[in-house]
Protein backbone atom coordinates (compact mmCIF):
# COMPACT_ATOMS: atom_id res chain seq x y z
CA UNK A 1 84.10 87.59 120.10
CA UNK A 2 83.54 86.82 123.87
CA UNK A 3 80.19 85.26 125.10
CA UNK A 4 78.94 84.13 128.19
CA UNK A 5 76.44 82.29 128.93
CA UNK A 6 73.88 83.41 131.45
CA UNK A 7 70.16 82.75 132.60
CA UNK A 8 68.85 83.51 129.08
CA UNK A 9 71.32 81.71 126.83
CA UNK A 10 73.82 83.24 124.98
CA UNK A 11 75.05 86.78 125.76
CA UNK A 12 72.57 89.30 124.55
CA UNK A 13 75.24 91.40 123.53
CA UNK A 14 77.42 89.19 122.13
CA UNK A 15 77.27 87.45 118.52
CA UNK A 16 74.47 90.09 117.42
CA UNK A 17 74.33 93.59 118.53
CA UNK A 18 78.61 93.34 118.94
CA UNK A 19 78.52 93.11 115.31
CA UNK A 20 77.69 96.55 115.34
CA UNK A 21 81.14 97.69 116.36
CA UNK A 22 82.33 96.79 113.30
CA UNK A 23 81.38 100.07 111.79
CA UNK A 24 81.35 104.06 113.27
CA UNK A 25 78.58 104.05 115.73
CA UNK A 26 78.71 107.90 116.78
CA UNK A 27 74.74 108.41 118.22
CA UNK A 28 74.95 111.95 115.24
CA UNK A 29 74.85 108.86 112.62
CA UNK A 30 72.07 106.46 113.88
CA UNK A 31 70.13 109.62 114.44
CA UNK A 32 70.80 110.81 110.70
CA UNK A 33 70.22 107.33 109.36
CA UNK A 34 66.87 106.60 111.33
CA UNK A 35 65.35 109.80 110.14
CA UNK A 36 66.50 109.60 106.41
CA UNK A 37 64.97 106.07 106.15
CA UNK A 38 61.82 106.83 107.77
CA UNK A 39 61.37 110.00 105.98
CA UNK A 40 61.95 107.91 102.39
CA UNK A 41 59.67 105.31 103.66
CA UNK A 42 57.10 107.62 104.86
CA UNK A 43 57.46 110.12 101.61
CA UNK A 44 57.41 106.63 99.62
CA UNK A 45 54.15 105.67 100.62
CA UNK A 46 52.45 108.55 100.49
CA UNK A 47 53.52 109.14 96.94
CA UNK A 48 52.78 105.39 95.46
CA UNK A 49 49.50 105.70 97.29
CA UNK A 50 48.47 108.68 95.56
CA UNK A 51 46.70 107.01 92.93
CA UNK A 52 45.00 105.23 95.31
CA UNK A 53 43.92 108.05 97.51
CA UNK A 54 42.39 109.87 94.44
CA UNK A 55 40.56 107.08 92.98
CA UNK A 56 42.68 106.73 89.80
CA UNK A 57 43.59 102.64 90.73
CA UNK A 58 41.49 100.25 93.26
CA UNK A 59 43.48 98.88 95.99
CA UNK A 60 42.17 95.71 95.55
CA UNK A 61 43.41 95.58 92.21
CA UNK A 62 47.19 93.36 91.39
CA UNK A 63 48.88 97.11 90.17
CA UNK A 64 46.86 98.88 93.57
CA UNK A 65 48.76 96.27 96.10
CA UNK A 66 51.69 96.36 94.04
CA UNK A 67 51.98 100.58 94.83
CA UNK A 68 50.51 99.59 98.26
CA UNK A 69 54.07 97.73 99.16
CA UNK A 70 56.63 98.79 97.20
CA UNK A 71 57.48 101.46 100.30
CA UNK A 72 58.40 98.72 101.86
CA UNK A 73 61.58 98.83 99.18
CA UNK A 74 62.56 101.86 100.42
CA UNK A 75 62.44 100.89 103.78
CA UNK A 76 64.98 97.81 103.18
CA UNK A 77 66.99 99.81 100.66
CA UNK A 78 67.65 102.81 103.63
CA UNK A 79 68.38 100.47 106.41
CA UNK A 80 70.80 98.80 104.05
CA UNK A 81 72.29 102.10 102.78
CA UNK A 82 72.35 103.80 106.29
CA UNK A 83 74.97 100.83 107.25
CA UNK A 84 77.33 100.73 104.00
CA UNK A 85 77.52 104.35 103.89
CA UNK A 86 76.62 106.51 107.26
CA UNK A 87 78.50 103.65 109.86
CA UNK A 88 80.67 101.94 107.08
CA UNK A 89 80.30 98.06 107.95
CA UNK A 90 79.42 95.32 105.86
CA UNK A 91 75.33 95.37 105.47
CA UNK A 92 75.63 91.46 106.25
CA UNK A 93 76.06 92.62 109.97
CA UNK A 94 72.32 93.59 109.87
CA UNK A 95 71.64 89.49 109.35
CA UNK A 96 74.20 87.44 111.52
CA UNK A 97 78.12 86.60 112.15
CA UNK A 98 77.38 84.16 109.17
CA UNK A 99 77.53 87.26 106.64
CA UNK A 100 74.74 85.27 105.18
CA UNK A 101 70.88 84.13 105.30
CA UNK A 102 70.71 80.78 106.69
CA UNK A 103 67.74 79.44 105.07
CA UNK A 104 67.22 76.47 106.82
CA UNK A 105 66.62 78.79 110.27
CA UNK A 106 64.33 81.18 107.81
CA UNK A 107 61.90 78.11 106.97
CA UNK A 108 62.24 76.92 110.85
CA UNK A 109 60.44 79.77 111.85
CA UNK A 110 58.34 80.47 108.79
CA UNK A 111 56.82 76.94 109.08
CA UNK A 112 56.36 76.77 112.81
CA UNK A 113 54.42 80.05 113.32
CA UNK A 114 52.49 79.30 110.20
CA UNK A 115 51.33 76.10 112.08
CA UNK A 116 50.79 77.92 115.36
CA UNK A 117 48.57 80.48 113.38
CA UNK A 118 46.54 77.55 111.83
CA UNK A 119 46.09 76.02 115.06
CA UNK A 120 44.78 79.48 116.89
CA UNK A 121 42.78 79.87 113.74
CA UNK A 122 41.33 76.37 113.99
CA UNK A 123 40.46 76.79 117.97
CA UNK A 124 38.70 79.97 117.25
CA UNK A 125 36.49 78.87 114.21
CA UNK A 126 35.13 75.87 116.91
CA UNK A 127 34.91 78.31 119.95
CA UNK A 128 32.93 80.44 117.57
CA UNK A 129 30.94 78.98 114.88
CA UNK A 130 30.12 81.02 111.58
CA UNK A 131 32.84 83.40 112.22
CA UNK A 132 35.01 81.96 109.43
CA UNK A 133 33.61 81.64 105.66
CA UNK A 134 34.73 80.93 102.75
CA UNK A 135 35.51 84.44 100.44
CA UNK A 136 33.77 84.12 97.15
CA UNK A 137 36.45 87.03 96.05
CA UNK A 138 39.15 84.31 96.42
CA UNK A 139 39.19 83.03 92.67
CA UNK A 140 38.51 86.87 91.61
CA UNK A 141 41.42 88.41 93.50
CA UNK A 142 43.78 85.52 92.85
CA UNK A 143 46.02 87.36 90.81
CA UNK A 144 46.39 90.45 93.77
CA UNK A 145 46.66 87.34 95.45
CA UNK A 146 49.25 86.01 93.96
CA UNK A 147 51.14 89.16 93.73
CA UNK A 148 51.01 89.63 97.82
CA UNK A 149 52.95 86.37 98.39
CA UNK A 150 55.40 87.75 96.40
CA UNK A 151 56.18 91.23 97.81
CA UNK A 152 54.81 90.62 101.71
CA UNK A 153 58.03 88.87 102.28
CA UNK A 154 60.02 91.83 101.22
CA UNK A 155 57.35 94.43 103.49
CA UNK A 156 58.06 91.87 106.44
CA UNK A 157 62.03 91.36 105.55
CA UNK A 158 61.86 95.35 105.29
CA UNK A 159 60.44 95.62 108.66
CA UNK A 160 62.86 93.03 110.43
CA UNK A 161 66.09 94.55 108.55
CA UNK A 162 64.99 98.29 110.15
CA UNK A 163 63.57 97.21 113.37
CA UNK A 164 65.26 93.97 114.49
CA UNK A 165 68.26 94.68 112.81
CA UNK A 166 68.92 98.55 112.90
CA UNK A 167 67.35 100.02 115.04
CA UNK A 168 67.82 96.70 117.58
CA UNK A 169 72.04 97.09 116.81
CA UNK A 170 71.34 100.61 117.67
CA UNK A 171 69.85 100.53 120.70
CA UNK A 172 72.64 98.17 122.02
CA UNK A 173 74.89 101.12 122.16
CA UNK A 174 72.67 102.36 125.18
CA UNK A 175 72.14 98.81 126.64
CA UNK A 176 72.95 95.61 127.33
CA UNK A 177 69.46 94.20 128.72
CA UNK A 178 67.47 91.78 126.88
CA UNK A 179 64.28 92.68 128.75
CA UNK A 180 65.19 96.66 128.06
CA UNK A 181 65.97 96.07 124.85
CA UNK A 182 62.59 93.88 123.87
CA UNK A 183 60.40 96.75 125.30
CA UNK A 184 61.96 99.33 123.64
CA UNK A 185 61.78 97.80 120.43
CA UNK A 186 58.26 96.81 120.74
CA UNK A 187 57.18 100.14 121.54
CA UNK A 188 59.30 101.38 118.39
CA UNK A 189 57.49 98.70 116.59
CA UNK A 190 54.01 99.51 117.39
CA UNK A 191 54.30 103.34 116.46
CA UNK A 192 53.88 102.91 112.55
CA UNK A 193 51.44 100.48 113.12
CA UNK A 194 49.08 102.67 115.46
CA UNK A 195 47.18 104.32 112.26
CA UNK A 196 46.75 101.28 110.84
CA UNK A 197 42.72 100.23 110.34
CA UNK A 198 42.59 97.37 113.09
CA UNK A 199 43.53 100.07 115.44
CA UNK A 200 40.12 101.57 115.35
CA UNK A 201 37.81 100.94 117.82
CA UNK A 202 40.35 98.63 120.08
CA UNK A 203 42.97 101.02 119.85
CA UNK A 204 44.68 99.66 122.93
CA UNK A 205 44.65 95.83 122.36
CA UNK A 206 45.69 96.66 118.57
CA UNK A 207 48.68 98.21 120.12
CA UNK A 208 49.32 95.33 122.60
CA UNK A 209 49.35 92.92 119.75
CA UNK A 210 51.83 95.34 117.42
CA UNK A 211 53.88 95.26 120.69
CA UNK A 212 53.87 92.14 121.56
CA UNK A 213 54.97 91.20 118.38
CA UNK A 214 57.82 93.13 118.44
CA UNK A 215 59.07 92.21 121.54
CA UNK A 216 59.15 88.71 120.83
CA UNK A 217 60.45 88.91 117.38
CA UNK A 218 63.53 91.08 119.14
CA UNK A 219 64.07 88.42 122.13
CA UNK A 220 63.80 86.00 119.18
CA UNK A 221 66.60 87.75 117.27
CA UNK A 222 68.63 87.91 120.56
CA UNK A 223 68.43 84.65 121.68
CA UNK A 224 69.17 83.14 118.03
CA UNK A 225 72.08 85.52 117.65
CA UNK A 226 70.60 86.40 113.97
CA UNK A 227 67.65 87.87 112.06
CA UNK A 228 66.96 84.34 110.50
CA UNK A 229 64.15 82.94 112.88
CA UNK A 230 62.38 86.65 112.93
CA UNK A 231 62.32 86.87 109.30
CA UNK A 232 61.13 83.83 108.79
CA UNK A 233 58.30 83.94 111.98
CA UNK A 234 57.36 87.68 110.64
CA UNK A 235 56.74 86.82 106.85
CA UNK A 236 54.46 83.32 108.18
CA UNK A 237 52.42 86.07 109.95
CA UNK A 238 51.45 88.13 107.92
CA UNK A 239 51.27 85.54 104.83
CA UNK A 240 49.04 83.56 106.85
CA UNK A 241 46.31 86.53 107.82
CA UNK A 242 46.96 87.78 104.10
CA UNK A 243 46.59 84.17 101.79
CA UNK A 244 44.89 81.89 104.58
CA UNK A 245 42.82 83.64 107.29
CA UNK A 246 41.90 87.25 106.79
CA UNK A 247 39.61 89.51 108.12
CA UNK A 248 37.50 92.93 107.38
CA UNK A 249 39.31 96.48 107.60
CA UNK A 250 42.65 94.93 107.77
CA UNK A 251 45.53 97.23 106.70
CA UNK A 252 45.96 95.15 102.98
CA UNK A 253 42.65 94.92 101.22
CA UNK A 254 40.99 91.03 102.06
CA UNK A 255 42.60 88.05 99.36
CA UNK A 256 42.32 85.35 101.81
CA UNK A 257 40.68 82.11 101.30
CA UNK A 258 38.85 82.36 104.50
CA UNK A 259 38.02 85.34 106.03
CA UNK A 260 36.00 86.37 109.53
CA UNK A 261 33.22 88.56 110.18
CA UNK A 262 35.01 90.30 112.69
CA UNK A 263 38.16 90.87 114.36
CA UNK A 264 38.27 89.50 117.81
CA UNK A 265 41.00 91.69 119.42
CA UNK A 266 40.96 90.10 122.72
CA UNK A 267 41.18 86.34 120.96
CA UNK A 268 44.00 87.86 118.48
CA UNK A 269 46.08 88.91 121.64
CA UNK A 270 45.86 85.75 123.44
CA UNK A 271 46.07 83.37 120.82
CA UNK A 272 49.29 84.97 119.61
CA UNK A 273 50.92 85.53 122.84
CA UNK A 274 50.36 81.29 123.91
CA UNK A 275 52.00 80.75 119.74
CA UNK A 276 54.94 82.97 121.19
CA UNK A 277 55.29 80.84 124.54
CA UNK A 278 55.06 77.92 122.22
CA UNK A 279 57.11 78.83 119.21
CA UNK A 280 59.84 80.32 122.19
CA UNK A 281 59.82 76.60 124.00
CA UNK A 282 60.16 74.48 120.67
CA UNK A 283 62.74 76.92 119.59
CA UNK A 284 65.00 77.29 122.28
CA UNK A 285 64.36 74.73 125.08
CA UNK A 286 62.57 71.08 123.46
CA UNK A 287 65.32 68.92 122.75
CA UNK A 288 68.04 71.63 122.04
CA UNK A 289 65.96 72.91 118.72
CA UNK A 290 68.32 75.47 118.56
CA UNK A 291 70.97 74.25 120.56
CA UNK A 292 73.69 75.08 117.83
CA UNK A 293 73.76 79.39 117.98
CA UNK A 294 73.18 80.49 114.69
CA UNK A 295 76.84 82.13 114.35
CA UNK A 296 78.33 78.98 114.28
């Protein structure tokens, strides 16, 4: 493969989306593949959450989560089989050039923006005092608890594999532009989310977050040359706000050990756009974190 390097590192193209041309990229099957795997997601959920919907089991119960996330199986399992069988390439392609998770860059990322989301947590519990408790659920919903840390990874690995990896390899058919290619895969990113409960009321800072998010996580991807650092920065998220620091009408029923009266939509944006500034400068520019490309 040929790179150059330019303002923003490493080709864009290069080392991540090229691995895409590997395999049959005709637009017939990324259209075909896109709609199978949402419609099997989407048809997914609604069927595991039936139970839920009509009383039968209690989302806040270990088997009510459970049938909340397993979608997100579906979700993995159709990016993967879109890949193998509609463009024929190896489904490592959707990771890296390493054909492999590197681990070491997955923990990178999961333990930095875990620390960035205890520090914004921190800063707002002193700006505003009270707004943080203890739950007195916490011991009573420990096993729900417990199951959440183990099947949030594989909603947020779900997410990256379709979004970051798929859809992102797909898009670089039509362009080469980081900044291009960021936007359009935040916007992507923030549709699913936009009937989720925390879009109520603030509809439009909810969405800014959702995009945000998934703008970052793509330039993340990018620059990195691999899903490693997203997967591992996406599953510290969500595990934090899920097991740590939760808050009322959240889109997963409330397990964590601390939760907040209220969601501050305004704070949530800001805080999390200074962690990306910060997690982006320790990353990629203090002291050559990442000065060895994950392909190599």
């Amino acid at each position: 493969m040929d790179c150059q390097r330019g303002r923003w590192g490493f080709s864009m193209r290069g080392y991540y989306i090229q691995l895409a041309d590997q395999g049959r990229n005709a637009a017939w099957r990324y259209l075909v593949g896109i709609l199978i795997t949402i419609f099997v997601w989407m048809a997914g959920s609604v069927l595991f959450a039936l139970p839920i919907f009509i009383g039968l089991i209690q989302p806040e119960s270990p088997f009510g989560l459970t049938l909340m996330l397993l979608p997100f199986g579906l979700l993995l399992a159709g990016s993967l089989m879109a890949v193998r069988l509609l463009h024929q390439r190896p489904i490592a392609t959707l990771i890296g050039p390493l054909g492999r998770i590197s681990w070491p860059q997955v923990w990178r990322g999961f333990i930095l923006f875990f620390l960035l989301a205890a520090i914004a947590t921190i800063v707002e519990a002193l700006l505003h005092p009270g707004r943080y408790s203890l739950n007195p659920s916490f011991v009573v919903t420990l096993p729900s608890l417990l199951v959440g840390l183990v099947l949030i990874p594989i909603q947020t690995s779900a997410e990256e594999v379709f979004f970051r990896g798929y859809l992102l390899q797909g898009l670089g058919r039509l362009t080469q532009n980081w900044l291009l290619l960021s936007v359009a895969n935040g916007i992507l990113f923030t549709l699913p989310h936009l009937s989720n409960p925390e879009a109520e009321g603030q509809p439009w800072l909810a969405a800014l977050n959702w995009f945000a998010a998934g703008a970052f996580l793509t330039l993340v991807t990018l620059r990195s040359g691999s899903l490693n650092l997203a997967l591992g920065i996406h599953a510290a998220f969500n595990l934090f706000a899920f097991g740590v620091a939760g808050y009322p009408n959240a889109a997963l029923p409330l397990f964590s050990l601390f939760k907040a009266s209220t969601l501050d939509a305004r704070f949530a944006l800001g805080s999390f756009l200074i962690c990306c500034v910060v997690a982006h400068w320790l990353l990629f520019r203090w002291r050559g974190i990442m000065a060895e490309p994950s392909y190599r």
